[in-house]
Structures are given as C-alpha cells and as structure tokens.
PDB file of N, CA and C in Angstrom:
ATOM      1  N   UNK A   1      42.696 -21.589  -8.232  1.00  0.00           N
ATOM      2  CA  UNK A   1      41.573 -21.954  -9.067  1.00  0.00           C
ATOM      3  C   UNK A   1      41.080 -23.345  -8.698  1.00  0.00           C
ATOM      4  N   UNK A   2      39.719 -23.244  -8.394  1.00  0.00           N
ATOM      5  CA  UNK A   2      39.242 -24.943  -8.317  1.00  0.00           C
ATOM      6  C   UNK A   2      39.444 -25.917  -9.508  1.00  0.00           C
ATOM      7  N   UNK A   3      39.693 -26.914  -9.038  1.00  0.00           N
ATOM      8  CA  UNK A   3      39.581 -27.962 -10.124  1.00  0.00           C
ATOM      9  C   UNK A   3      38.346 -28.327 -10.704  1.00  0.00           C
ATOM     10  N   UNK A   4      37.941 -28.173 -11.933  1.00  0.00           N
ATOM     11  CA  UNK A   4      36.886 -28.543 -12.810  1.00  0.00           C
ATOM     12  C   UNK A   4      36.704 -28.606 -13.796  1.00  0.00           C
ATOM     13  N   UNK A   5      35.499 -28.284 -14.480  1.00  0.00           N
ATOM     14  CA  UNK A   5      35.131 -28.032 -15.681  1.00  0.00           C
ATOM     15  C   UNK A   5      35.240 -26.214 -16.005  1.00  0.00           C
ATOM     16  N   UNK A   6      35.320 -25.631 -17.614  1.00  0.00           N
ATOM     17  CA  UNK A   6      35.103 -24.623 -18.045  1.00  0.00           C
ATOM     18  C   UNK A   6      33.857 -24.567 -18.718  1.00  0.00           C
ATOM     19  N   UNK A   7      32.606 -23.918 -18.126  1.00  0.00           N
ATOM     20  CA  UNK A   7      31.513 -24.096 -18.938  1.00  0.00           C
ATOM     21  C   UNK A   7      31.500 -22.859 -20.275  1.00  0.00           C
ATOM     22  N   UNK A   8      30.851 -22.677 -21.337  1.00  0.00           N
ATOM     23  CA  UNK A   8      30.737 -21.980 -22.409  1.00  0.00           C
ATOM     24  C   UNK A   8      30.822 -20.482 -22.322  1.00  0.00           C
ATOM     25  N   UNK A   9      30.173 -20.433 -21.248  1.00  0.00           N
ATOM     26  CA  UNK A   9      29.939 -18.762 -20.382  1.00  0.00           C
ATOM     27  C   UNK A   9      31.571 -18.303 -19.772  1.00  0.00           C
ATOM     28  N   UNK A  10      32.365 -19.463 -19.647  1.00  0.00           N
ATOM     29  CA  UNK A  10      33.374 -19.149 -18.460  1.00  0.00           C
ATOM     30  C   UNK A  10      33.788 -19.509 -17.506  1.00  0.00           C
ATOM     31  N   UNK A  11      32.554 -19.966 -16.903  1.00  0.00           N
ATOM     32  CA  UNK A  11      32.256 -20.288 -15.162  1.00  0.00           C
ATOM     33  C   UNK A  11      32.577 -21.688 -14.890  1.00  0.00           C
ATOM     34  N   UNK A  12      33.551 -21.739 -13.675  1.00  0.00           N
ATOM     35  CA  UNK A  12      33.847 -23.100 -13.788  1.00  0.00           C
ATOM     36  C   UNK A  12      32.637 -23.757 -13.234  1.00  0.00           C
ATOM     37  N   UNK A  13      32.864 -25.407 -13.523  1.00  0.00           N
ATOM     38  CA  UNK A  13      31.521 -26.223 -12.871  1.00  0.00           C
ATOM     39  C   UNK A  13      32.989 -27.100 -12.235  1.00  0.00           C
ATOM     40  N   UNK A  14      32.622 -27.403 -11.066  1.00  0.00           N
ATOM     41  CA  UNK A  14      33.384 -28.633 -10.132  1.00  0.00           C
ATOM     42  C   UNK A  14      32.182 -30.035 -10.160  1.00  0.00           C
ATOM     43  N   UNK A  15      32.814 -31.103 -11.559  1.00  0.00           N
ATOM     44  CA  UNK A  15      31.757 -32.199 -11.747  1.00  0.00           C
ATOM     45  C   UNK A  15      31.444 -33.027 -10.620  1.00  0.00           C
ATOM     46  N   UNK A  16      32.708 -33.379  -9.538  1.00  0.00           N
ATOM     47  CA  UNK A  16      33.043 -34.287  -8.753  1.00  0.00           C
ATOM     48  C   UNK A  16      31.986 -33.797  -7.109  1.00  0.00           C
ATOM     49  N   UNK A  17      32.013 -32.465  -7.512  1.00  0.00           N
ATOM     50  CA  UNK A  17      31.011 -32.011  -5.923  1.00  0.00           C
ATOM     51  C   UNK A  17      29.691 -31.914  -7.037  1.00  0.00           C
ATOM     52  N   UNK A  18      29.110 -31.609  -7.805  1.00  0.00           N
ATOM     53  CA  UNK A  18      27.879 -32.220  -8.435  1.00  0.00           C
ATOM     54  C   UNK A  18      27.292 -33.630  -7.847  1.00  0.00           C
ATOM     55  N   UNK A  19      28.731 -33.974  -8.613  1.00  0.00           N
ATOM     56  CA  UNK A  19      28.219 -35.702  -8.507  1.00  0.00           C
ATOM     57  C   UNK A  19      27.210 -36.169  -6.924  1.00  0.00           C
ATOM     58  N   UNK A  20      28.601 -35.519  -6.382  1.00  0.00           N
ATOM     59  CA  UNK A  20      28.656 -35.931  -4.350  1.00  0.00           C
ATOM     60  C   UNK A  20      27.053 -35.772  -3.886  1.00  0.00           C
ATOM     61  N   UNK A  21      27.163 -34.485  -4.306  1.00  0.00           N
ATOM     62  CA  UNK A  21      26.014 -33.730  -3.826  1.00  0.00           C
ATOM     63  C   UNK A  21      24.609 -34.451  -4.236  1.00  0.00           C
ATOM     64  N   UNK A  22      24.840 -34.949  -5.408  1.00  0.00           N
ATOM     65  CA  UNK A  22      23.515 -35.489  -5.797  1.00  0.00           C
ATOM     66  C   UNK A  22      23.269 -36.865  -6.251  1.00  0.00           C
ATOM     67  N   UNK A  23      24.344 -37.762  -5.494  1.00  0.00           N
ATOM     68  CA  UNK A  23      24.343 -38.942  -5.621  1.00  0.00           C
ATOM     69  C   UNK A  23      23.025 -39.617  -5.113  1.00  0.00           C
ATOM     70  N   UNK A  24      22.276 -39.599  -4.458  1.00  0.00           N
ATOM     71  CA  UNK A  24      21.355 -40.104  -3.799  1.00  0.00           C
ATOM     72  C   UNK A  24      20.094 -39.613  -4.288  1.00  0.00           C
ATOM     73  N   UNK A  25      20.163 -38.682  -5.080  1.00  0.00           N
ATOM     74  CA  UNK A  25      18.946 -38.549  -6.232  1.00  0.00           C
ATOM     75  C   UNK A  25      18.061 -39.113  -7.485  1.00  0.00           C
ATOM     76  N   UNK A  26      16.941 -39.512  -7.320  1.00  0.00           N
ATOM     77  CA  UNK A  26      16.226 -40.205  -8.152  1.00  0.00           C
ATOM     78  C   UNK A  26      16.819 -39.948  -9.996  1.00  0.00           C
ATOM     79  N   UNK A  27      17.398 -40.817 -10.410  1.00  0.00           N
ATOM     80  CA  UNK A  27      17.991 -40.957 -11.531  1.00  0.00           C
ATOM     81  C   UNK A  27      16.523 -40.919 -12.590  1.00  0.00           C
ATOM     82  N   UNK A  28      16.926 -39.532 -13.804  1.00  0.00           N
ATOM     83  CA  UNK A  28      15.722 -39.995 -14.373  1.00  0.00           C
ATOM     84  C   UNK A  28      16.494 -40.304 -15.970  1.00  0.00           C
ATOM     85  N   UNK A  29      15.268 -41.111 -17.285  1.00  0.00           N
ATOM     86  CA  UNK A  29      15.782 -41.218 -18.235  1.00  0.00           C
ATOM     87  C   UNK A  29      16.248 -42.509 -18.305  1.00  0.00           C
ATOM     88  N   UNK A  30      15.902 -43.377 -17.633  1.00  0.00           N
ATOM     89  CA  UNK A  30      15.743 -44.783 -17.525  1.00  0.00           C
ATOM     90  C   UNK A  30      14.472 -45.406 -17.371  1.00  0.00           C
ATOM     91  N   UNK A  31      14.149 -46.960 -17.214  1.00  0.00           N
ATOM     92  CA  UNK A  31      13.363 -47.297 -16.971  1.00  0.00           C
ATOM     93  C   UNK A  31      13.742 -48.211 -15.260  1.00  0.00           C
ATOM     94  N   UNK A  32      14.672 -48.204 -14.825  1.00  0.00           N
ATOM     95  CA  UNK A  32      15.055 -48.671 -13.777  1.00  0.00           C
ATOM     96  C   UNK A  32      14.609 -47.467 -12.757  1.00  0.00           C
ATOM     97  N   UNK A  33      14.306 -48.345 -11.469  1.00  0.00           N
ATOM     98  CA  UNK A  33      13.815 -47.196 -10.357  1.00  0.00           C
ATOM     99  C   UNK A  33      15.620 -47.138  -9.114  1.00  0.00           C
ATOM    100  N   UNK A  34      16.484 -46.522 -10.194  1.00  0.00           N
ATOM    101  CA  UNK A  34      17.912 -46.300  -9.461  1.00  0.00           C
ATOM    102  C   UNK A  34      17.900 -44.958  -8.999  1.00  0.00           C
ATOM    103  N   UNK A  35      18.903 -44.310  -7.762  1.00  0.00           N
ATOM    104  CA  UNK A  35      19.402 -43.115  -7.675  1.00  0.00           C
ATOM    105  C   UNK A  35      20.633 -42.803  -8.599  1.00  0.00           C
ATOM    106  N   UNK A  36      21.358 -42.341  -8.784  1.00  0.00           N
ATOM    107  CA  UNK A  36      22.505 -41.206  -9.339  1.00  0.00           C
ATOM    108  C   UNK A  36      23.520 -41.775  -8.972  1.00  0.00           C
ATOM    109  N   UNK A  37      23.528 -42.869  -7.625  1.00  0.00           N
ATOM    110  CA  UNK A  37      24.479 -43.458  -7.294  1.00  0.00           C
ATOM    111  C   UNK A  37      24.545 -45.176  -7.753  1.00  0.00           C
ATOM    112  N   UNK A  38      23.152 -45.435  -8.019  1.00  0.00           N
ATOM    113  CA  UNK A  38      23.111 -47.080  -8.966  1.00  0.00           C
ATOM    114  C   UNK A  38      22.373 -47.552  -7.826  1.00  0.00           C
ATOM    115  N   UNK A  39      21.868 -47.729  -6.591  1.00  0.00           N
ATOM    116  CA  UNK A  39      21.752 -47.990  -5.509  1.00  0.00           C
ATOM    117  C   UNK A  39      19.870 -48.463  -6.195  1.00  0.00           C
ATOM    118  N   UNK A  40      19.347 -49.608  -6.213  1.00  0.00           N
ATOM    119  CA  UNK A  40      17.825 -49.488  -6.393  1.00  0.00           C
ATOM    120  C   UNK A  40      16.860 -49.232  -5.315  1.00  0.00           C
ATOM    121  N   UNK A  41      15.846 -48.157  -5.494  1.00  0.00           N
ATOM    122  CA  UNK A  41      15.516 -47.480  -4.731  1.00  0.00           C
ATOM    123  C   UNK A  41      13.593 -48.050  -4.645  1.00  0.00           C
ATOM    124  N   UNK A  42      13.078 -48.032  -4.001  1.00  0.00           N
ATOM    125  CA  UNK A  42      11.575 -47.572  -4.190  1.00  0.00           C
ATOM    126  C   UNK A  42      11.201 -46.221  -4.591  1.00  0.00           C
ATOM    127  N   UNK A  43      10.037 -46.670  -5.019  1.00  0.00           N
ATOM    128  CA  UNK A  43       8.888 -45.283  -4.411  1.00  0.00           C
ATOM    129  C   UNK A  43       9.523 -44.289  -4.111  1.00  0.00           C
ATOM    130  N   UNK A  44       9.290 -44.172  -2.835  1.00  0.00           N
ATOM    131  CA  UNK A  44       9.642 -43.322  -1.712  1.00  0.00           C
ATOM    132  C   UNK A  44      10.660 -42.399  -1.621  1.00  0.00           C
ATOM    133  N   UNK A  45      12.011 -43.531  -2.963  1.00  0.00           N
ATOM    134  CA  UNK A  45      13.725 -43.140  -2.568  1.00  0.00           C
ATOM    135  C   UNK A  45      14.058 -43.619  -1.446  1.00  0.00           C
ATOM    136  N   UNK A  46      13.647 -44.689  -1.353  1.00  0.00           N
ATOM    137  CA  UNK A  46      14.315 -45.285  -0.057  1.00  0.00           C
ATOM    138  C   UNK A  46      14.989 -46.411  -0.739  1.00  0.00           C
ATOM    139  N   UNK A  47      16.566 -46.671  -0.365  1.00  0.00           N
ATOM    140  CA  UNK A  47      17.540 -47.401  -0.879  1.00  0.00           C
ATOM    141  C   UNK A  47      16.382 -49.335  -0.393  1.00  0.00           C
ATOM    142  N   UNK A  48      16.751 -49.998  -1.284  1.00  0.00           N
ATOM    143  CA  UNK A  48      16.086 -51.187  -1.616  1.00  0.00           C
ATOM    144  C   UNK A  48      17.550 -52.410  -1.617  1.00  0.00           C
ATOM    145  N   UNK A  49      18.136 -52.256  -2.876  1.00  0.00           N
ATOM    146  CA  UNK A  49      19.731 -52.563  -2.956  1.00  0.00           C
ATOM    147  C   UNK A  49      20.472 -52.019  -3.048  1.00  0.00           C
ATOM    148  N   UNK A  50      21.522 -51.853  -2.390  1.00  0.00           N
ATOM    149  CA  UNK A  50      22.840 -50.794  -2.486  1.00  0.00           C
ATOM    150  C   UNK A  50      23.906 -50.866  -3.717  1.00  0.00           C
ATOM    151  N   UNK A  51      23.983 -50.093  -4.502  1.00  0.00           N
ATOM    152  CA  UNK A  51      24.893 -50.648  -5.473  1.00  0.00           C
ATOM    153  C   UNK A  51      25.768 -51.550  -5.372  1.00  0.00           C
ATOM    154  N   UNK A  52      26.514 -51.265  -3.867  1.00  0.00           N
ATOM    155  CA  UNK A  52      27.979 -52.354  -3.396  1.00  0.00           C
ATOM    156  C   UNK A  52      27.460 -53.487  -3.432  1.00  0.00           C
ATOM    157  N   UNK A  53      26.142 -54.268  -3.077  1.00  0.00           N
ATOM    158  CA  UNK A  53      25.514 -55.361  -2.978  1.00  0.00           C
ATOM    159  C   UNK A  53      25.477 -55.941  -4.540  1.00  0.00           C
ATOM    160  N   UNK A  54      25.077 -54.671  -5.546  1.00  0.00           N
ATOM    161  CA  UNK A  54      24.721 -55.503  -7.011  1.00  0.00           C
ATOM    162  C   UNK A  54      26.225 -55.775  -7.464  1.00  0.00           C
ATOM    163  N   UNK A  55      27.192 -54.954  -7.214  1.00  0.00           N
ATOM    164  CA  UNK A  55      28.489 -54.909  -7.596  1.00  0.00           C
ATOM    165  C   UNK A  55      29.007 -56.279  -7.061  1.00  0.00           C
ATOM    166  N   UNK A  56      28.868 -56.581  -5.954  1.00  0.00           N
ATOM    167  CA  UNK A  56      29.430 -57.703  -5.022  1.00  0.00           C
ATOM    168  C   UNK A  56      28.749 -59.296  -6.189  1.00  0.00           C
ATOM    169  N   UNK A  57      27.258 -59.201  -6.053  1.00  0.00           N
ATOM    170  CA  UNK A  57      27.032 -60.256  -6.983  1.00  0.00           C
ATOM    171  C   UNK A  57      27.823 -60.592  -8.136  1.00  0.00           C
ATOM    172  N   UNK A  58      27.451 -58.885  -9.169  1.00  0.00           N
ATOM    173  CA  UNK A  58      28.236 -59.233 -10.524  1.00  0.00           C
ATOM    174  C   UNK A  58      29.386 -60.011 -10.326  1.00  0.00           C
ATOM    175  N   UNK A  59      30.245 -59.325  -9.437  1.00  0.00           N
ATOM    176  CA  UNK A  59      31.787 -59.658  -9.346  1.00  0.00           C
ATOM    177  C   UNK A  59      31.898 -61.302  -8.860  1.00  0.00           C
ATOM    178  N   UNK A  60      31.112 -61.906  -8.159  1.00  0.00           N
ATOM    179  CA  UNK A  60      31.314 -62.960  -8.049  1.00  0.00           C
ATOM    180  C   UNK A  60      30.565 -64.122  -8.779  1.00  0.00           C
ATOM    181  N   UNK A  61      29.745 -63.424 -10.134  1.00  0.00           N
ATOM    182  CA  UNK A  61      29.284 -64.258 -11.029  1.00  0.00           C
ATOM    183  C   UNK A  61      30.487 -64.385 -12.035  1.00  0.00           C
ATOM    184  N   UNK A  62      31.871 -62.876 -12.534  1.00  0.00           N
ATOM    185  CA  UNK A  62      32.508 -63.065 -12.966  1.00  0.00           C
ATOM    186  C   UNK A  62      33.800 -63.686 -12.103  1.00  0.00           C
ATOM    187  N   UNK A  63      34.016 -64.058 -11.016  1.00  0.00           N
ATOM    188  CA  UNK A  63      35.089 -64.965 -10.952  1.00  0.00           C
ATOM    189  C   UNK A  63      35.989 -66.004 -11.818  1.00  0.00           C
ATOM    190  N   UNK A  64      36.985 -65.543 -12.151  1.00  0.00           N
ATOM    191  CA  UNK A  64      37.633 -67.422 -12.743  1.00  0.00           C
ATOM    192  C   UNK A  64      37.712 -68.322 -11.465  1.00  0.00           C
ATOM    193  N   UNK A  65      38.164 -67.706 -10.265  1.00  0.00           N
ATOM    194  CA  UNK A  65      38.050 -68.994  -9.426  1.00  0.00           C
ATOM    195  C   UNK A  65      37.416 -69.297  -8.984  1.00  0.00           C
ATOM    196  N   UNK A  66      36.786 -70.540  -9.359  1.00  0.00           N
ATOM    197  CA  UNK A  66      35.172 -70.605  -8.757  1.00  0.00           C
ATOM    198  C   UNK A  66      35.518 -70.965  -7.063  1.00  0.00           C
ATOM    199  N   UNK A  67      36.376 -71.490  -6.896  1.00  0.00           N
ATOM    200  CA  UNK A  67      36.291 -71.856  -5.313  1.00  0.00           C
ATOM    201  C   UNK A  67      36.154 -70.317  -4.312  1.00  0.00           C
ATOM    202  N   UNK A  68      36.064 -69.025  -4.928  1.00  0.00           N
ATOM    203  CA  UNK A  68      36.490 -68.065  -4.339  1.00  0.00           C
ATOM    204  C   UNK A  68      34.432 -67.918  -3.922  1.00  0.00           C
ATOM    205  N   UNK A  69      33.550 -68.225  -5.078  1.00  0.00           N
ATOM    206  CA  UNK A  69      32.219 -68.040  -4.996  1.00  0.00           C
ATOM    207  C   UNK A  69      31.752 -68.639  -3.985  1.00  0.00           C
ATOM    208  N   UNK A  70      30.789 -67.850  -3.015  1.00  0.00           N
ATOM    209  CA  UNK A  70      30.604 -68.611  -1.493  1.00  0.00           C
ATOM    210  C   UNK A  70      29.457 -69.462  -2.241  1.00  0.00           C
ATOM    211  N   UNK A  71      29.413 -70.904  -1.739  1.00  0.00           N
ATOM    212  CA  UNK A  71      28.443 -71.998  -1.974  1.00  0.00           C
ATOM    213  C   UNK A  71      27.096 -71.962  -1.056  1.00  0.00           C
ATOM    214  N   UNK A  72      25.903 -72.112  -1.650  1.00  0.00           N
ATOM    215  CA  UNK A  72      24.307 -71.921  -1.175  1.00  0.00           C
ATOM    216  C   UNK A  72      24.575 -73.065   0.063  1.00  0.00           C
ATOM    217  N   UNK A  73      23.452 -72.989   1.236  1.00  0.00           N
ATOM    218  CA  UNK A  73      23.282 -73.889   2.025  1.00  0.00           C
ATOM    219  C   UNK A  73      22.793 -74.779   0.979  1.00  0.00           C
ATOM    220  N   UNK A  74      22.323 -75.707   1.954  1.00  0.00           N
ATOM    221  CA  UNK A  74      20.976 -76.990   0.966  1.00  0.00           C
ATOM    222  C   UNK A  74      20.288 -76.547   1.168  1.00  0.00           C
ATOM    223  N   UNK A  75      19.374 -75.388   2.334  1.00  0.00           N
ATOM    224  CA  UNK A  75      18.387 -75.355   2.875  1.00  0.00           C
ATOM    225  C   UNK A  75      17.818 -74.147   2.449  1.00  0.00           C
ATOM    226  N   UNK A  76      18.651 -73.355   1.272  1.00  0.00           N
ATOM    227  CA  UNK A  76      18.466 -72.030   0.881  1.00  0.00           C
ATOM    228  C   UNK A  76      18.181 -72.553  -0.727  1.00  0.00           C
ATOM    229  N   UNK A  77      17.115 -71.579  -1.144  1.00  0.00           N
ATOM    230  CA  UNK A  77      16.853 -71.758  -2.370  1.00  0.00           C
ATOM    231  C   UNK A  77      17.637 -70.758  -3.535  1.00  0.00           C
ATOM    232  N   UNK A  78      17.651 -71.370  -4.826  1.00  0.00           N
ATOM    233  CA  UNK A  78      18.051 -70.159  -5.838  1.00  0.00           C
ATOM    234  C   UNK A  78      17.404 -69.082  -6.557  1.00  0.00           C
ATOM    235  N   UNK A  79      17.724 -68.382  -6.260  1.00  0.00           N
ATOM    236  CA  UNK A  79      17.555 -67.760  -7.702  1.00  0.00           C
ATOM    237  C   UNK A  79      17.573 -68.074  -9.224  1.00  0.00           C
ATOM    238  N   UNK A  80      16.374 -67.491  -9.724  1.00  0.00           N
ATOM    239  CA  UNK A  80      16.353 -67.773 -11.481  1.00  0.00           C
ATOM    240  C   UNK A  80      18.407 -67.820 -12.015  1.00  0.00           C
ATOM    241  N   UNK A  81      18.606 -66.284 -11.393  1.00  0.00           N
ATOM    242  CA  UNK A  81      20.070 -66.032 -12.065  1.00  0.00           C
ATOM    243  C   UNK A  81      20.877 -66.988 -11.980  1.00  0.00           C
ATOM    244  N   UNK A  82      21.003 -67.235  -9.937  1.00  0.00           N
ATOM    245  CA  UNK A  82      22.258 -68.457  -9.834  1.00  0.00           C
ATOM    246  C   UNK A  82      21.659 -69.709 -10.410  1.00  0.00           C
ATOM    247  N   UNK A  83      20.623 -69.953 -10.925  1.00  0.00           N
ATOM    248  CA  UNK A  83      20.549 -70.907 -11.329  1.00  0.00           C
ATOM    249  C   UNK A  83      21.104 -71.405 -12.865  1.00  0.00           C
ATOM    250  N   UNK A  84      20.824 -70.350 -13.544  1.00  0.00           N
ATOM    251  CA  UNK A  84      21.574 -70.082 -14.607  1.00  0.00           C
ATOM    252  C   UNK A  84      22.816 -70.083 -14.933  1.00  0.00           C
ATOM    253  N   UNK A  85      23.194 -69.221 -13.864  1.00  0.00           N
ATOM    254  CA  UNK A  85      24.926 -69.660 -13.238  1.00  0.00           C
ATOM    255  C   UNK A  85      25.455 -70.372 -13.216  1.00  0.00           C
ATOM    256  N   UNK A  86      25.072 -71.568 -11.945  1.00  0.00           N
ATOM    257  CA  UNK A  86      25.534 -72.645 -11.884  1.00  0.00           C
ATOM    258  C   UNK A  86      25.700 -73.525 -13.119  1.00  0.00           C
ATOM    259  N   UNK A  87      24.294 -73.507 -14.012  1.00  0.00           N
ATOM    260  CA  UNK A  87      24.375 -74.302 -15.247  1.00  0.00           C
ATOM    261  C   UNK A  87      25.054 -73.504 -16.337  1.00  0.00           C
ATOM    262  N   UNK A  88      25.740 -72.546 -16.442  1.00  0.00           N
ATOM    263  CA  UNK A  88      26.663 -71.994 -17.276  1.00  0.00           C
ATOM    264  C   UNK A  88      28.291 -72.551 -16.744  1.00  0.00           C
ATOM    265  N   UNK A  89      28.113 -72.446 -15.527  1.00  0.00           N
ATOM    266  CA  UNK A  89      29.704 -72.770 -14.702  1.00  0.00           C
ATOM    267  C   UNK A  89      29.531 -74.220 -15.452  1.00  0.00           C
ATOM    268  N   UNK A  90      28.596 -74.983 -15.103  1.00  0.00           N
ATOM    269  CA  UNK A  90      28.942 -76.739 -15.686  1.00  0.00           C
ATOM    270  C   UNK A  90      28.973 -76.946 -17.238  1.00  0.00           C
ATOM    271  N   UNK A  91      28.710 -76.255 -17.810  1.00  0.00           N
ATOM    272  CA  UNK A  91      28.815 -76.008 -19.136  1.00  0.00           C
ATOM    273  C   UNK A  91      30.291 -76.055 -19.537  1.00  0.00           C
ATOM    274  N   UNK A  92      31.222 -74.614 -18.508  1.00  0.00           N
ATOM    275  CA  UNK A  92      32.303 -74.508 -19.052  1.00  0.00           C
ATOM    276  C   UNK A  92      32.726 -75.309 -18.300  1.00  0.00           C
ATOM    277  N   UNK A  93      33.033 -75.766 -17.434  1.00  0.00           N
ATOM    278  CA  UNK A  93      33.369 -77.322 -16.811  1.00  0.00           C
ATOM    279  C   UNK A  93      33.748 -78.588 -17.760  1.00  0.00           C
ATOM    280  N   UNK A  94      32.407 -78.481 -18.757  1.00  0.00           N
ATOM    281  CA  UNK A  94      32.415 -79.659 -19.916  1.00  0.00           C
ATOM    282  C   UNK A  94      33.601 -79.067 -21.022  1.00  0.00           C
ATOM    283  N   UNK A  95      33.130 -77.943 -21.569  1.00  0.00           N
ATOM    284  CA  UNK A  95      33.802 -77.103 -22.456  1.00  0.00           C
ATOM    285  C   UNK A  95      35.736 -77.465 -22.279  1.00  0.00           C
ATOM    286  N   UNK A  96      35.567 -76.982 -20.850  1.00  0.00           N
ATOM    287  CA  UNK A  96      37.374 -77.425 -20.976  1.00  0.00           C
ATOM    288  C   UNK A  96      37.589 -78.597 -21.036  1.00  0.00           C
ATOM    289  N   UNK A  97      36.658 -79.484 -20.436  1.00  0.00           N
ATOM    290  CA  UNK A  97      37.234 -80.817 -20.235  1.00  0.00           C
ATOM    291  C   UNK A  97      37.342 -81.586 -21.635  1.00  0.00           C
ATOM    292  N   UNK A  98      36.349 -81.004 -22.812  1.00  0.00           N
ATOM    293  CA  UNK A  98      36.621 -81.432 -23.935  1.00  0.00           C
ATOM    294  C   UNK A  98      37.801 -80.840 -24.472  1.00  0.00           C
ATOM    295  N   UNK A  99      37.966 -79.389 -24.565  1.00  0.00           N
ATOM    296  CA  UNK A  99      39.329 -78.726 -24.893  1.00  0.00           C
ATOM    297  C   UNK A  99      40.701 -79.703 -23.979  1.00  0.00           C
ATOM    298  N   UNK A 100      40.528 -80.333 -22.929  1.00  0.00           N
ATOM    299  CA  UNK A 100      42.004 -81.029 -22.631  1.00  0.00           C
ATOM    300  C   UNK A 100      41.956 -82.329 -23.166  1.00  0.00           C
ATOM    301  N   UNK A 101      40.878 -82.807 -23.258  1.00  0.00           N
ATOM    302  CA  UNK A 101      40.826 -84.108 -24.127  1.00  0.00           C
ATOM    303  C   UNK A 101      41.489 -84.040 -25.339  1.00  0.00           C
ATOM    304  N   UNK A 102      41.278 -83.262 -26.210  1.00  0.00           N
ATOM    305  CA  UNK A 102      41.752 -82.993 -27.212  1.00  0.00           C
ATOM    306  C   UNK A 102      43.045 -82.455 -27.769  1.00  0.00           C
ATOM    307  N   UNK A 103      43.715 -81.889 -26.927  1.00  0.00           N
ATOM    308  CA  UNK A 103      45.224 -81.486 -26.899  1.00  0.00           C
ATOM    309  C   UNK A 103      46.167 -82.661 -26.529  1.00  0.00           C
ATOM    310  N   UNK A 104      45.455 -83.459 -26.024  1.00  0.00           N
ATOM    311  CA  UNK A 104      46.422 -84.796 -25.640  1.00  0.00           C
ATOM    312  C   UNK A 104      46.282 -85.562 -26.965  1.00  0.00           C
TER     313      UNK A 104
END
C-alpha cells in the first residue's frame, strides 16, 4: 500500500507527490505573487526570488551571533529592512548594556 492520505470515497491521495508535482505552481488565495513552493515569481511564473534566498535573509536577521551576519561593503547601499535592522541590533546593544549595568 502507498503511503498517504485516506480520502472520504476510500482512495488513497499520496500528499507528498501532490506537493512535488506542483510545487512550482502559481499559488492562489493570497495577495503575494508566490508559487506553491514560496519562491516570488512574476507575471509570467518566472522565479524572481527563490525561497532559499528569502529563507537565507530571515535566518540571518534572526541570528544571536551577530558576528555570524556578513557586514555591507561601504560602497553598497541598504535596504529600508537592513536598515531597520541594524538600528534594532543597536537598540539591543543598549538594552543589555543597561541590563549589565544594573546587576552589578
């Protein structure tokens, strides 16, 4: 027996070859222009950002170690976000430095 789902009728559904199969399909029921796989797409369905790319950002906006976050040239500009970033990182920068002040 394949591994899957039991649908109401009986019939199994295999979710995981669904998925496969139609990962690269225009996702509808949003207002984002994503495929099925998260990937942002144009128009067309032609991949724009790859999910691994948005994943890669998130993950290195959530770092605790900041030394792990690769640092901008000088000669490269920011983004609205990293800019935000950066001034959230110096925020908690202050934040602890008042929290160790205070335990002493």
């Amino acid at each position: 027996m394949k591994s899957g789902h039991r649908t109401a009728q009986g019939k199994t559904l295999d979710m995981q070859a669904l998925v496969t199969r139609n990962e690269k399909v225009r996702a509808v029921g949003i207002n984002q222009k994503v495929n099925a796989r998260g990937d942002t797409i144009d128009d067309t369905g032609k991949i724009i950002i790859p999910v691994t790319e948005k994943v890669g950002k998130r993950y290195q906006g959530s770092v605790s170690n900041r030394s792990a976050i690769p640092k901008k040239k000088e000669n490269e500009t920011l983004t609205k976000e990293e800019i935000e970033l950066e001034y959230l990182n110096e925020l908690d920068d202050e934040i602890q430095k008042i929290k160790n002040q205070e335990r002493k």
